[in-house]
Structures are given as structure tokens and as C-alpha cells.
PDB file of N, CA and C in Angstrom:
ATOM      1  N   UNK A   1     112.468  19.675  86.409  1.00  0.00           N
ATOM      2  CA  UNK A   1     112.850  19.947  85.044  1.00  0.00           C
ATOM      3  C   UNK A   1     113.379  21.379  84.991  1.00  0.00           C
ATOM      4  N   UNK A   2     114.745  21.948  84.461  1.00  0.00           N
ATOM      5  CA  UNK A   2     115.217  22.938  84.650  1.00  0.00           C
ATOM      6  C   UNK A   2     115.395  23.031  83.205  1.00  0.00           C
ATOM      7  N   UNK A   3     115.042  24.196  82.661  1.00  0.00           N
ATOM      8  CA  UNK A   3     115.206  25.098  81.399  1.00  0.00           C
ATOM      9  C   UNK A   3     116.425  25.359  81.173  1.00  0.00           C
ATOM     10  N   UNK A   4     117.672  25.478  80.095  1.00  0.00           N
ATOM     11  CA  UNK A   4     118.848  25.921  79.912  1.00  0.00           C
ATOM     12  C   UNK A   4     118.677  27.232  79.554  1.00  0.00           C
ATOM     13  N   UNK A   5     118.519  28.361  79.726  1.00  0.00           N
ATOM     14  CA  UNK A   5     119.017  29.548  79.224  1.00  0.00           C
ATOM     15  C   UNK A   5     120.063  30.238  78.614  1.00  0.00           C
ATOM     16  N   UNK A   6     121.008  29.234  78.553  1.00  0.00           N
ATOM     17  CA  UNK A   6     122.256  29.376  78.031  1.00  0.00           C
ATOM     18  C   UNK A   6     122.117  29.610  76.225  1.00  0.00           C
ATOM     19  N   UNK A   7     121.297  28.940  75.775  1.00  0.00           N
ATOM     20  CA  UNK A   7     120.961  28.960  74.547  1.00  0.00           C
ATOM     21  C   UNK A   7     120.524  30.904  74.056  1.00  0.00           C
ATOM     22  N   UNK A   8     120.162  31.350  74.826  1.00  0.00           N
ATOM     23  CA  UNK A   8     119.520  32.605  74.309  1.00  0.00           C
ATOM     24  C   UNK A   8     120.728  33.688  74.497  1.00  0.00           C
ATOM     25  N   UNK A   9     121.849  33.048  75.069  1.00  0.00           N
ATOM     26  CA  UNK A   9     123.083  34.139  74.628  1.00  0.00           C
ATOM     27  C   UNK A   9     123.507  33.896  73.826  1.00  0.00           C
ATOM     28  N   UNK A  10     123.377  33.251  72.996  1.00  0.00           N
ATOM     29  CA  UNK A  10     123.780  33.312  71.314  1.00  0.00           C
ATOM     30  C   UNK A  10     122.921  34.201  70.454  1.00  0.00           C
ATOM     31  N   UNK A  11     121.919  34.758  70.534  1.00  0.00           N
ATOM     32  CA  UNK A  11     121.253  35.364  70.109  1.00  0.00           C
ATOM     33  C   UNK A  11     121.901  37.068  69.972  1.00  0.00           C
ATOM     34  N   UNK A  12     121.878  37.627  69.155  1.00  0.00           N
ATOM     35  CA  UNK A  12     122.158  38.763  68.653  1.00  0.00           C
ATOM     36  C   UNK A  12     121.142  39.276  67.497  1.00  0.00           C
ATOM     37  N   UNK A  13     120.793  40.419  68.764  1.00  0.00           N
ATOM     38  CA  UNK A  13     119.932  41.573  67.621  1.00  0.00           C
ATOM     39  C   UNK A  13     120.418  42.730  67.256  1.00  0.00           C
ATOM     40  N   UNK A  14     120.194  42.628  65.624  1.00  0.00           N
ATOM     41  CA  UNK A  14     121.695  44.123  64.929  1.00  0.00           C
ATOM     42  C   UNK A  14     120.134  45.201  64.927  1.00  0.00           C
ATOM     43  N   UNK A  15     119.043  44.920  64.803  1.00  0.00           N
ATOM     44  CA  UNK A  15     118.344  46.101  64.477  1.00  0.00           C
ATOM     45  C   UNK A  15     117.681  46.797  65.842  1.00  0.00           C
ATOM     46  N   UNK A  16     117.558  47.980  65.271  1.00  0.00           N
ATOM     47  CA  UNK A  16     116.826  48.975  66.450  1.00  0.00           C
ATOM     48  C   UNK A  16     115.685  49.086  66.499  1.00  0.00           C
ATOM     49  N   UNK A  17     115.302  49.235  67.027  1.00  0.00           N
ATOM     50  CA  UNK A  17     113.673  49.932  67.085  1.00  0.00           C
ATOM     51  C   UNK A  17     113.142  50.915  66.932  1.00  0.00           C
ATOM     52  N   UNK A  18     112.674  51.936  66.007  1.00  0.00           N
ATOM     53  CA  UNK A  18     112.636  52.939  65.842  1.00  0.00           C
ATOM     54  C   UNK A  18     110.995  53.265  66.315  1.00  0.00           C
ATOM     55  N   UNK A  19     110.625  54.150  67.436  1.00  0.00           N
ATOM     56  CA  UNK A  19     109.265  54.353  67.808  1.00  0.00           C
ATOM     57  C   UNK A  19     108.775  56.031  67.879  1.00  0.00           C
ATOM     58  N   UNK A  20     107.872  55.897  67.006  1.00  0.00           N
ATOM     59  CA  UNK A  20     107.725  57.152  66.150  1.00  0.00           C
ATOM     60  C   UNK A  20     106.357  57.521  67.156  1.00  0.00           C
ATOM     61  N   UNK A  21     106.484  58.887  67.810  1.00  0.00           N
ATOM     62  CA  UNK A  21     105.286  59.102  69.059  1.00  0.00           C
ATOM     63  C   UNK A  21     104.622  60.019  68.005  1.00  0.00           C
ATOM     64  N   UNK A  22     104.902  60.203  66.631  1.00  0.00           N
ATOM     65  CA  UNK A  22     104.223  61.737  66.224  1.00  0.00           C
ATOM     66  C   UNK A  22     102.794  61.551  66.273  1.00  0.00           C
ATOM     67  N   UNK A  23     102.140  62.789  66.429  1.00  0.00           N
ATOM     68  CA  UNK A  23     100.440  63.126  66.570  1.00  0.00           C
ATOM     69  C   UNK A  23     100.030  62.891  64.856  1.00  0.00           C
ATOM     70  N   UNK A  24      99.064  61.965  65.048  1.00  0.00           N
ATOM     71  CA  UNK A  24      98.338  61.714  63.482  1.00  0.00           C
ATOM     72  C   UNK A  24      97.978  63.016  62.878  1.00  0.00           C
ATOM     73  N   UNK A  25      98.361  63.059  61.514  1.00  0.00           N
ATOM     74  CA  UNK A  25      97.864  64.555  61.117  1.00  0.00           C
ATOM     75  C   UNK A  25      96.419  64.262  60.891  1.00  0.00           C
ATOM     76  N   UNK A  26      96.333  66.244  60.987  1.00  0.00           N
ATOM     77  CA  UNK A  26      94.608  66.098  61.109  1.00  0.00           C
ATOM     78  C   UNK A  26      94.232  66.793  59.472  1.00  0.00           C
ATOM     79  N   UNK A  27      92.775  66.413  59.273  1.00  0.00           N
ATOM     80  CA  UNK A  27      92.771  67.255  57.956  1.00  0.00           C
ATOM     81  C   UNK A  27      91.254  68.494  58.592  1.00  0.00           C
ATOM     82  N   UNK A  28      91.147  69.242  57.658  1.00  0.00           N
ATOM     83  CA  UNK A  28      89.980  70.506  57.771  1.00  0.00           C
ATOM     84  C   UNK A  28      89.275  69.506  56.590  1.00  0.00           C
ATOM     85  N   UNK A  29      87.452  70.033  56.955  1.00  0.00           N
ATOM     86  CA  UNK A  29      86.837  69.414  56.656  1.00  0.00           C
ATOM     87  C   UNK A  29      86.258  71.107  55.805  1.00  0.00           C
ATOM     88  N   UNK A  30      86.111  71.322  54.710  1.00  0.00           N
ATOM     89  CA  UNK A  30      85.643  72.897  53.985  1.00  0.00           C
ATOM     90  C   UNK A  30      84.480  72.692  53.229  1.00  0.00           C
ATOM     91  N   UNK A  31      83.587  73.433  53.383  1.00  0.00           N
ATOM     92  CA  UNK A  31      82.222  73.911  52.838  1.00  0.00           C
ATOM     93  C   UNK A  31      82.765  74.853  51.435  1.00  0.00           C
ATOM     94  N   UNK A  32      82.170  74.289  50.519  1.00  0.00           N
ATOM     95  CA  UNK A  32      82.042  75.542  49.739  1.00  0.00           C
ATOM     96  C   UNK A  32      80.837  75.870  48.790  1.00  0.00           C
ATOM     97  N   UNK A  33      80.698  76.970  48.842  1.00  0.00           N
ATOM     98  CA  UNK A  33      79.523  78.232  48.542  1.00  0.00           C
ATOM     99  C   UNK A  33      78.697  77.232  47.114  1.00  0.00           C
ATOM    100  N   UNK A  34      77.802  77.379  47.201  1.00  0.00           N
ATOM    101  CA  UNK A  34      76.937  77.186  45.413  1.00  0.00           C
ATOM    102  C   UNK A  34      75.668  78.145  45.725  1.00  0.00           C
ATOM    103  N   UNK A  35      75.229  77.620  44.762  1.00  0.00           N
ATOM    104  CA  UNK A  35      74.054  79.425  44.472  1.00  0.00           C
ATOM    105  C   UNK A  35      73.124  78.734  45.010  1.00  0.00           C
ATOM    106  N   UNK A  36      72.807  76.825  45.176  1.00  0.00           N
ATOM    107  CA  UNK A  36      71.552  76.497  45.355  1.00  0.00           C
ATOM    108  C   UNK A  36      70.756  75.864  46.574  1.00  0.00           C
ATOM    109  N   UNK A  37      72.053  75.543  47.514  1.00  0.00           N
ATOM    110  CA  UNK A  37      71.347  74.864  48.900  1.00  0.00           C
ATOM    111  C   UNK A  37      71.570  76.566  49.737  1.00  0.00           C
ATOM    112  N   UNK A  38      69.748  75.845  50.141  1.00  0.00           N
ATOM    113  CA  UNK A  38      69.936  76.998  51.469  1.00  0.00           C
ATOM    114  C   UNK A  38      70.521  77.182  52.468  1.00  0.00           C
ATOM    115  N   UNK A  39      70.905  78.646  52.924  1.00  0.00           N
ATOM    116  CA  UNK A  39      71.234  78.885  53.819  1.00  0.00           C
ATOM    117  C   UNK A  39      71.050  78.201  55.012  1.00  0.00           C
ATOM    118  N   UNK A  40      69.561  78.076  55.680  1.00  0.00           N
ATOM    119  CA  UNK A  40      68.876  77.023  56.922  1.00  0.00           C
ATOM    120  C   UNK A  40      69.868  76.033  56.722  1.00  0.00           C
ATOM    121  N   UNK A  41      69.464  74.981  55.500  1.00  0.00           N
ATOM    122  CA  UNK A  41      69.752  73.942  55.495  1.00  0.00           C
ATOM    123  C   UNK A  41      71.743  73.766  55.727  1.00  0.00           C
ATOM    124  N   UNK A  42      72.269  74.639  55.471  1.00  0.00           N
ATOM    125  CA  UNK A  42      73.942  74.287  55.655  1.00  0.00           C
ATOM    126  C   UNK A  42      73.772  74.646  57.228  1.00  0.00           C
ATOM    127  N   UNK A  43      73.304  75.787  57.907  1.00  0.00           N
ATOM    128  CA  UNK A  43      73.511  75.767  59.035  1.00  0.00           C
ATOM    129  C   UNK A  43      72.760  74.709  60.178  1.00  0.00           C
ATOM    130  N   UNK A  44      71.496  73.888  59.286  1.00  0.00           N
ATOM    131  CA  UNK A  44      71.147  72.644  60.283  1.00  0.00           C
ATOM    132  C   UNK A  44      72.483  71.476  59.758  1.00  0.00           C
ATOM    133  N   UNK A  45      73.011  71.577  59.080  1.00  0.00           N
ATOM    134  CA  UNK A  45      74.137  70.360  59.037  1.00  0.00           C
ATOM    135  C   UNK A  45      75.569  70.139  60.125  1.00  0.00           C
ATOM    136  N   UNK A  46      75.912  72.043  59.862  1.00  0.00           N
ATOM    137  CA  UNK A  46      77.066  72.302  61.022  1.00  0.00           C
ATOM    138  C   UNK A  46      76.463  72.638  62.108  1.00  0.00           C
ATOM    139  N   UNK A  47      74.844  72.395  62.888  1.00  0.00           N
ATOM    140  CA  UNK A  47      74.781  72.276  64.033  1.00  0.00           C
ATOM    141  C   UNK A  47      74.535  70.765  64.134  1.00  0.00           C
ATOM    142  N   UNK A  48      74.027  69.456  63.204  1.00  0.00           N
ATOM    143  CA  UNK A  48      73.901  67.951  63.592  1.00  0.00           C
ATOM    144  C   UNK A  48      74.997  67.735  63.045  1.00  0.00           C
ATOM    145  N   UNK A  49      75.575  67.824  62.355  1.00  0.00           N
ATOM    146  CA  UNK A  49      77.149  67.113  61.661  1.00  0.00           C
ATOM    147  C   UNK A  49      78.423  67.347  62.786  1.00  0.00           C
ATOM    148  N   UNK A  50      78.244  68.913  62.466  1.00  0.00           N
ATOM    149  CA  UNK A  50      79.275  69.215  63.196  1.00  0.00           C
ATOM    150  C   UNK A  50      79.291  69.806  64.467  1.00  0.00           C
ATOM    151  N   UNK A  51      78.079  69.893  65.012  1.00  0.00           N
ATOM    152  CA  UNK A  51      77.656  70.054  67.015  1.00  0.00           C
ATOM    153  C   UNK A  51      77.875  71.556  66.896  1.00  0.00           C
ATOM    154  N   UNK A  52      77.766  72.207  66.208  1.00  0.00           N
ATOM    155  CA  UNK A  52      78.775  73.893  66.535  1.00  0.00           C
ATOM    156  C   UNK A  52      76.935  74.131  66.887  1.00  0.00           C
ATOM    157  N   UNK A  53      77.441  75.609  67.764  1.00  0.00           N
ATOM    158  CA  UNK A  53      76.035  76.324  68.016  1.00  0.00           C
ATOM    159  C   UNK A  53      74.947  76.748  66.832  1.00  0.00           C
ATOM    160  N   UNK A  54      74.263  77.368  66.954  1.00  0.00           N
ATOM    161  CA  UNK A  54      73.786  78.308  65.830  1.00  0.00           C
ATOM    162  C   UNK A  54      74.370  79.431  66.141  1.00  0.00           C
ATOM    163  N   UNK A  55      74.617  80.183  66.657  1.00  0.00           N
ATOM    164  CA  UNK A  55      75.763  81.263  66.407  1.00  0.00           C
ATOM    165  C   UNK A  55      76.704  80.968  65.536  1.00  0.00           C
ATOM    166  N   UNK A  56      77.532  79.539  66.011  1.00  0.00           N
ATOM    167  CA  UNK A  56      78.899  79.683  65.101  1.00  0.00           C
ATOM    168  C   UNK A  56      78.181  79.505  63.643  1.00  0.00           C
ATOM    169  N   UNK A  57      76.993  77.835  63.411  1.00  0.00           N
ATOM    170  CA  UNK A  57      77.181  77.930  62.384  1.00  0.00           C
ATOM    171  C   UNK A  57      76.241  78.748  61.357  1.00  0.00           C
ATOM    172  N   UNK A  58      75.848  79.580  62.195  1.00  0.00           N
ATOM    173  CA  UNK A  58      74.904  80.604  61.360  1.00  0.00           C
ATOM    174  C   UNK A  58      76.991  81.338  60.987  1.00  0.00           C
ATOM    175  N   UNK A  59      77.079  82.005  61.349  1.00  0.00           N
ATOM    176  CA  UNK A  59      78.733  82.829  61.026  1.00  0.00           C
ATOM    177  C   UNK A  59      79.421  81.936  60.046  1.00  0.00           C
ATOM    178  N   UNK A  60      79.692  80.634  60.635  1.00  0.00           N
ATOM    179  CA  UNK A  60      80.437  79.788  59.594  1.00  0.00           C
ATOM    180  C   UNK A  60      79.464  80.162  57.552  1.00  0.00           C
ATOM    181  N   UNK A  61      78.020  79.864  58.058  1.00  0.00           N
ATOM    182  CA  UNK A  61      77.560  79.581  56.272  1.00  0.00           C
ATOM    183  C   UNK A  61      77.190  80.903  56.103  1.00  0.00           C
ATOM    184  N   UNK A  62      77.568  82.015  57.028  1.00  0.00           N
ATOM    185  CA  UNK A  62      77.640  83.460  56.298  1.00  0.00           C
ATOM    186  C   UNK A  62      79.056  83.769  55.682  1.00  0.00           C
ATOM    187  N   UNK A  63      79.828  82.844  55.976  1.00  0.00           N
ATOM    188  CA  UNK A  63      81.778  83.388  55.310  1.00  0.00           C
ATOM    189  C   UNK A  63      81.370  82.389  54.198  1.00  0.00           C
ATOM    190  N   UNK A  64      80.753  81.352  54.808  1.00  0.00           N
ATOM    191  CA  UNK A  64      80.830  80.581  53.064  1.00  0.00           C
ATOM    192  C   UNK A  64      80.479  81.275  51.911  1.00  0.00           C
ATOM    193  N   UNK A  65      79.450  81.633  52.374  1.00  0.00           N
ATOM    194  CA  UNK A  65      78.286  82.511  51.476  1.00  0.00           C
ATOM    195  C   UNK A  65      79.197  83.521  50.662  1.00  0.00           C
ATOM    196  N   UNK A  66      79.612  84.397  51.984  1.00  0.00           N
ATOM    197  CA  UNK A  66      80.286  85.523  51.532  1.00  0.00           C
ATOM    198  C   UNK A  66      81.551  85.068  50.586  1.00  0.00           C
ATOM    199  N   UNK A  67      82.061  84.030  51.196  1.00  0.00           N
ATOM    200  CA  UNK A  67      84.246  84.393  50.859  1.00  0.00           C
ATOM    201  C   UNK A  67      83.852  83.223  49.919  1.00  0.00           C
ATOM    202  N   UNK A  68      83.023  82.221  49.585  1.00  0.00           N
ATOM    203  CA  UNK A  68      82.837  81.128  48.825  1.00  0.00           C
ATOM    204  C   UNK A  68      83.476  79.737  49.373  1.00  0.00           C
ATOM    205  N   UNK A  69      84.007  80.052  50.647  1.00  0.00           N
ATOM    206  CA  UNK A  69      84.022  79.016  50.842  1.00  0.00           C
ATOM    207  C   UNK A  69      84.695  78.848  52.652  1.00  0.00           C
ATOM    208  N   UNK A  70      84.852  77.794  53.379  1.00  0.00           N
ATOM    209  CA  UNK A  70      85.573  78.096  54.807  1.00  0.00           C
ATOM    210  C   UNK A  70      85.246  76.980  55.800  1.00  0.00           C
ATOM    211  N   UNK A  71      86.543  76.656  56.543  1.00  0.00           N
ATOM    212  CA  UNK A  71      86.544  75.623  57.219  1.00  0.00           C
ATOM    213  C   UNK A  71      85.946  74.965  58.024  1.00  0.00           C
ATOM    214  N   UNK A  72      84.936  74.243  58.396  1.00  0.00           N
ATOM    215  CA  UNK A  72      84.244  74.478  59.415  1.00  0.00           C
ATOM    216  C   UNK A  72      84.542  73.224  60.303  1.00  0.00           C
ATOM    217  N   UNK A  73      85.753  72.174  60.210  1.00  0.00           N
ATOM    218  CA  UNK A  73      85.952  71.394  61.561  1.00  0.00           C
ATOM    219  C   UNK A  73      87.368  70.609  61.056  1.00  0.00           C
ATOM    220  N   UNK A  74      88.351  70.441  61.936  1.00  0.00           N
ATOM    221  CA  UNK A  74      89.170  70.221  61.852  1.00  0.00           C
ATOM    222  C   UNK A  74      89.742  68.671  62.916  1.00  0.00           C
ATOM    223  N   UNK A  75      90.062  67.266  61.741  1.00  0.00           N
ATOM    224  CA  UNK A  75      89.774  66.188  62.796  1.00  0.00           C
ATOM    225  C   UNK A  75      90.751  65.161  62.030  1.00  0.00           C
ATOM    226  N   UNK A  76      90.918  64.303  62.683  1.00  0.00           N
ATOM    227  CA  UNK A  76      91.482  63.336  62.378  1.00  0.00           C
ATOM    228  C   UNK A  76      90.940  62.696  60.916  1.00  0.00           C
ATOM    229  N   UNK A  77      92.185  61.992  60.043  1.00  0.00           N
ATOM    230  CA  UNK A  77      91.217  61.526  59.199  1.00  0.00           C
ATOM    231  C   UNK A  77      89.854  60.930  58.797  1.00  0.00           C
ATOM    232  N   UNK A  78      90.158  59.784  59.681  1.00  0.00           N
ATOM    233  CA  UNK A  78      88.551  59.047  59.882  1.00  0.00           C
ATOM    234  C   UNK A  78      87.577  59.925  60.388  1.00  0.00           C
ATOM    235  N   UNK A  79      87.463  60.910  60.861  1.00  0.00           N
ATOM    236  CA  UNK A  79      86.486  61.488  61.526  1.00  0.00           C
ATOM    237  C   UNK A  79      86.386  62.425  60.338  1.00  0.00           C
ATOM    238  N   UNK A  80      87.255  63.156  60.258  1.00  0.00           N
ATOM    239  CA  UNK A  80      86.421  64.196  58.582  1.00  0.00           C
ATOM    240  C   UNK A  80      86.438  63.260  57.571  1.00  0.00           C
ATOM    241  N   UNK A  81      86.732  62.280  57.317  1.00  0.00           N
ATOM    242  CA  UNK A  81      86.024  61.546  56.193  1.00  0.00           C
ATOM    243  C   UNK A  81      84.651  60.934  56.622  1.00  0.00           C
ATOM    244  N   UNK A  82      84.778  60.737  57.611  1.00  0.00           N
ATOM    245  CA  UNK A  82      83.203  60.345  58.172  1.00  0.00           C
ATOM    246  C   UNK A  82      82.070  61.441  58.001  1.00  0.00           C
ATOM    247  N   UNK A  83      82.426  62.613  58.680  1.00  0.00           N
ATOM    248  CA  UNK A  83      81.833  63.944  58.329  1.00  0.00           C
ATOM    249  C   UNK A  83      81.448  64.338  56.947  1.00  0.00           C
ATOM    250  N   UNK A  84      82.363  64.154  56.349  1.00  0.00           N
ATOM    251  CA  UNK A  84      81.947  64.344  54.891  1.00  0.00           C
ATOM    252  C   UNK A  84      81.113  64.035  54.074  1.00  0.00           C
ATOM    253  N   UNK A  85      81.669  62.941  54.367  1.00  0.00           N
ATOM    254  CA  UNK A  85      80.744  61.572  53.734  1.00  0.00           C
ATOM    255  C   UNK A  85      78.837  61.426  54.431  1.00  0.00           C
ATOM    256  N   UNK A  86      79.127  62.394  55.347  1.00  0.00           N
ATOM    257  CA  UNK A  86      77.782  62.355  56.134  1.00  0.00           C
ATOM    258  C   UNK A  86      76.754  63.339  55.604  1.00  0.00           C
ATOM    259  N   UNK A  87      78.029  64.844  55.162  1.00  0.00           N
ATOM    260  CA  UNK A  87      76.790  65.878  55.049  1.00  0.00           C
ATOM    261  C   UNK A  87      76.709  65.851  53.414  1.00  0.00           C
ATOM    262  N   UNK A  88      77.735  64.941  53.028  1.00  0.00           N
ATOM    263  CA  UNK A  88      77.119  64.946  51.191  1.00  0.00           C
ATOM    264  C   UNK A  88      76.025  63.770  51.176  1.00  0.00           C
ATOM    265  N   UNK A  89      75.884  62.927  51.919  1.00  0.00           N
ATOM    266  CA  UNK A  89      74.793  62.382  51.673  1.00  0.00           C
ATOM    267  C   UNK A  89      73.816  62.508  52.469  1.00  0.00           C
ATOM    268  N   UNK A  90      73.535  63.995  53.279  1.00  0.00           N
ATOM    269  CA  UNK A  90      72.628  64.277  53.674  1.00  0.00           C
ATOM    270  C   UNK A  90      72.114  65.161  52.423  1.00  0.00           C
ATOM    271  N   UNK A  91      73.276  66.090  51.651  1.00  0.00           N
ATOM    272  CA  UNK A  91      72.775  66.850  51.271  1.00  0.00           C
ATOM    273  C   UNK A  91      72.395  66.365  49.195  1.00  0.00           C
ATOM    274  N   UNK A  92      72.141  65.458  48.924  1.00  0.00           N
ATOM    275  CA  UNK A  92      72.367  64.463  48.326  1.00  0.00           C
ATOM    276  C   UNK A  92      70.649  64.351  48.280  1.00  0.00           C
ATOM    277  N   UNK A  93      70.586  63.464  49.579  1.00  0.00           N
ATOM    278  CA  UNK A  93      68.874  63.319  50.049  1.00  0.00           C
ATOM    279  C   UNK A  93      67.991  64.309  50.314  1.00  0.00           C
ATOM    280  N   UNK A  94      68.356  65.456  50.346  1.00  0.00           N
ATOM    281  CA  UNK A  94      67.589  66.432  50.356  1.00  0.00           C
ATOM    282  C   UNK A  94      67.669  67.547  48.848  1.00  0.00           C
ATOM    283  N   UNK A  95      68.163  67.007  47.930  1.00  0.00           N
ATOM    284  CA  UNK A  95      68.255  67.148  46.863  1.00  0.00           C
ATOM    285  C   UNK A  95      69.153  68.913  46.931  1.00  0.00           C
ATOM    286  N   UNK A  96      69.940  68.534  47.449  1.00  0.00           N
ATOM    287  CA  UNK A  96      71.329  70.023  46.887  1.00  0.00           C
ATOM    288  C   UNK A  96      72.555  69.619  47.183  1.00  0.00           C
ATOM    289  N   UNK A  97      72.961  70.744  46.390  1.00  0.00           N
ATOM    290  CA  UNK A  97      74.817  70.210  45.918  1.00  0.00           C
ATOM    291  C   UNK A  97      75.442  70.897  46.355  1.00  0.00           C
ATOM    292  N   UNK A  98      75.576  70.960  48.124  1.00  0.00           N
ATOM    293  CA  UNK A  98      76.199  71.015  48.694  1.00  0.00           C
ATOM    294  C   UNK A  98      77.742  70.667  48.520  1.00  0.00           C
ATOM    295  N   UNK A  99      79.017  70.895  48.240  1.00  0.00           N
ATOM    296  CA  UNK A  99      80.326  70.049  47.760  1.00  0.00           C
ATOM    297  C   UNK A  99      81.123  70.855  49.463  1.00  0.00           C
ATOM    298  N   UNK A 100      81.782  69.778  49.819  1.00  0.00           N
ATOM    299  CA  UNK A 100      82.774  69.299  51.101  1.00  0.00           C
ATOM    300  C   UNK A 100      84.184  68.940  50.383  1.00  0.00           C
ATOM    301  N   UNK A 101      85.060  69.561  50.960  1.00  0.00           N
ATOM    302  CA  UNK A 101      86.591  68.886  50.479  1.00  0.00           C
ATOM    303  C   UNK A 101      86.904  68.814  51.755  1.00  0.00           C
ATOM    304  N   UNK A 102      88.394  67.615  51.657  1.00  0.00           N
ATOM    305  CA  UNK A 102      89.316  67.728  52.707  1.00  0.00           C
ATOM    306  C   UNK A 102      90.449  67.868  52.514  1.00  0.00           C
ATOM    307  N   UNK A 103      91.297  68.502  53.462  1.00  0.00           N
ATOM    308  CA  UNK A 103      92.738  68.859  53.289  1.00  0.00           C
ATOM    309  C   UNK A 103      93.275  68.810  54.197  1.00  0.00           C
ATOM    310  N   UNK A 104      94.262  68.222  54.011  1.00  0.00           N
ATOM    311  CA  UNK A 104      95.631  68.120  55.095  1.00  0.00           C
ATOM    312  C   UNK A 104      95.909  69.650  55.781  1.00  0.00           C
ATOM    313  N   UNK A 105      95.837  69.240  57.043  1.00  0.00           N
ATOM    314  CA  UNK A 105      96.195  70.697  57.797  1.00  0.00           C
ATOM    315  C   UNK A 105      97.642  71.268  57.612  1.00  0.00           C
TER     316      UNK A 105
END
């Protein structure tokens, strides 16, 4: 049994393919300052949330503190919405109002 192939040179394709390699944008994941969660407690979040040392995130929730507010991880969408969504409802359950934004880098 032999296949005709002849049939598939009639075929004409007018469109192109357009293949887009760009890098997914990332967004910053930002802390900002309130008068009422402690200090400890933001820097145990950006060392389990966000893995940073206690060096960094002792420094990170001293600029918060200080400047009112500052970036502390920078990720793909799903991943800082995951983040987010993690340390407001950590900080939620431990009763402070902690507030997280995200922004397009």
C-alpha cells in the first residue's frame, strides 16, 4: 500500500510564525513600614518567606522601618504572588498588618 504525497503540494501556508523568546517580566515583591508589627517578626518572615540571612533581613526591615518602605525579592509573577500571599497570611495569623505590594520591575 503506497501513500500519494502528491496531495500535500497543494497546500499553501500564507502565515508566519512569529516566536517571541522574551524573558517573562519579573515583579518586586515591597514591604511597607506600619507602626504595629514587630520588628523580630518582619525579619522572621524575610528569613522563612524569603530565605535572605539575618543580616540581610535584619538591614532589609531596618530601611523599611527607616525609608517606610523597600524591596525585599524580586521574581517571577507566580512566585511573588505566591510570596505575598504567604507573608500576608502569615501576618494576618499572627494578628499584624503587615501590607506587601507588587510591581512590575
Amino acid at each position: 500500500m503506497s501513500v500519494d504525497t502528491d496531495i500535500i503540494d497543494d497546500v499553501v501556508i500564507d502565515e508566519k510564525i512569529r516566536v517571541d523568546n522574551a524573558e517573562p517580566r519579573k515583579y518586586k515583591v515591597i514591604f511597607l513600614n506600619d507602626n504595629t508589627t514587630p520588628i523580630d517578626f518582619v525579619v522572621e518572615v524575610l528569613r522563612l518567606v524569603f530565605k535572605h540571612s539575618v543580616e540581610t533581613a535584619t538591614d532589609l526591615t531596618m530601611k523599611i522601618h527607616e525609608e517606610g518602605s523597600s524591596v525585599v525579592g524580586i521574581y517571577s509573577y507566580e512566585i511573588a504572588e505566591s510570596k505575598s500571599i504567604e507573608t500576608i497570611n502569615l501576618s494576618r495569623s499572627n494578628g499584624f498588618a503587615l501590607q506587601v505590594k507588587m510591581e512590575q520591575e
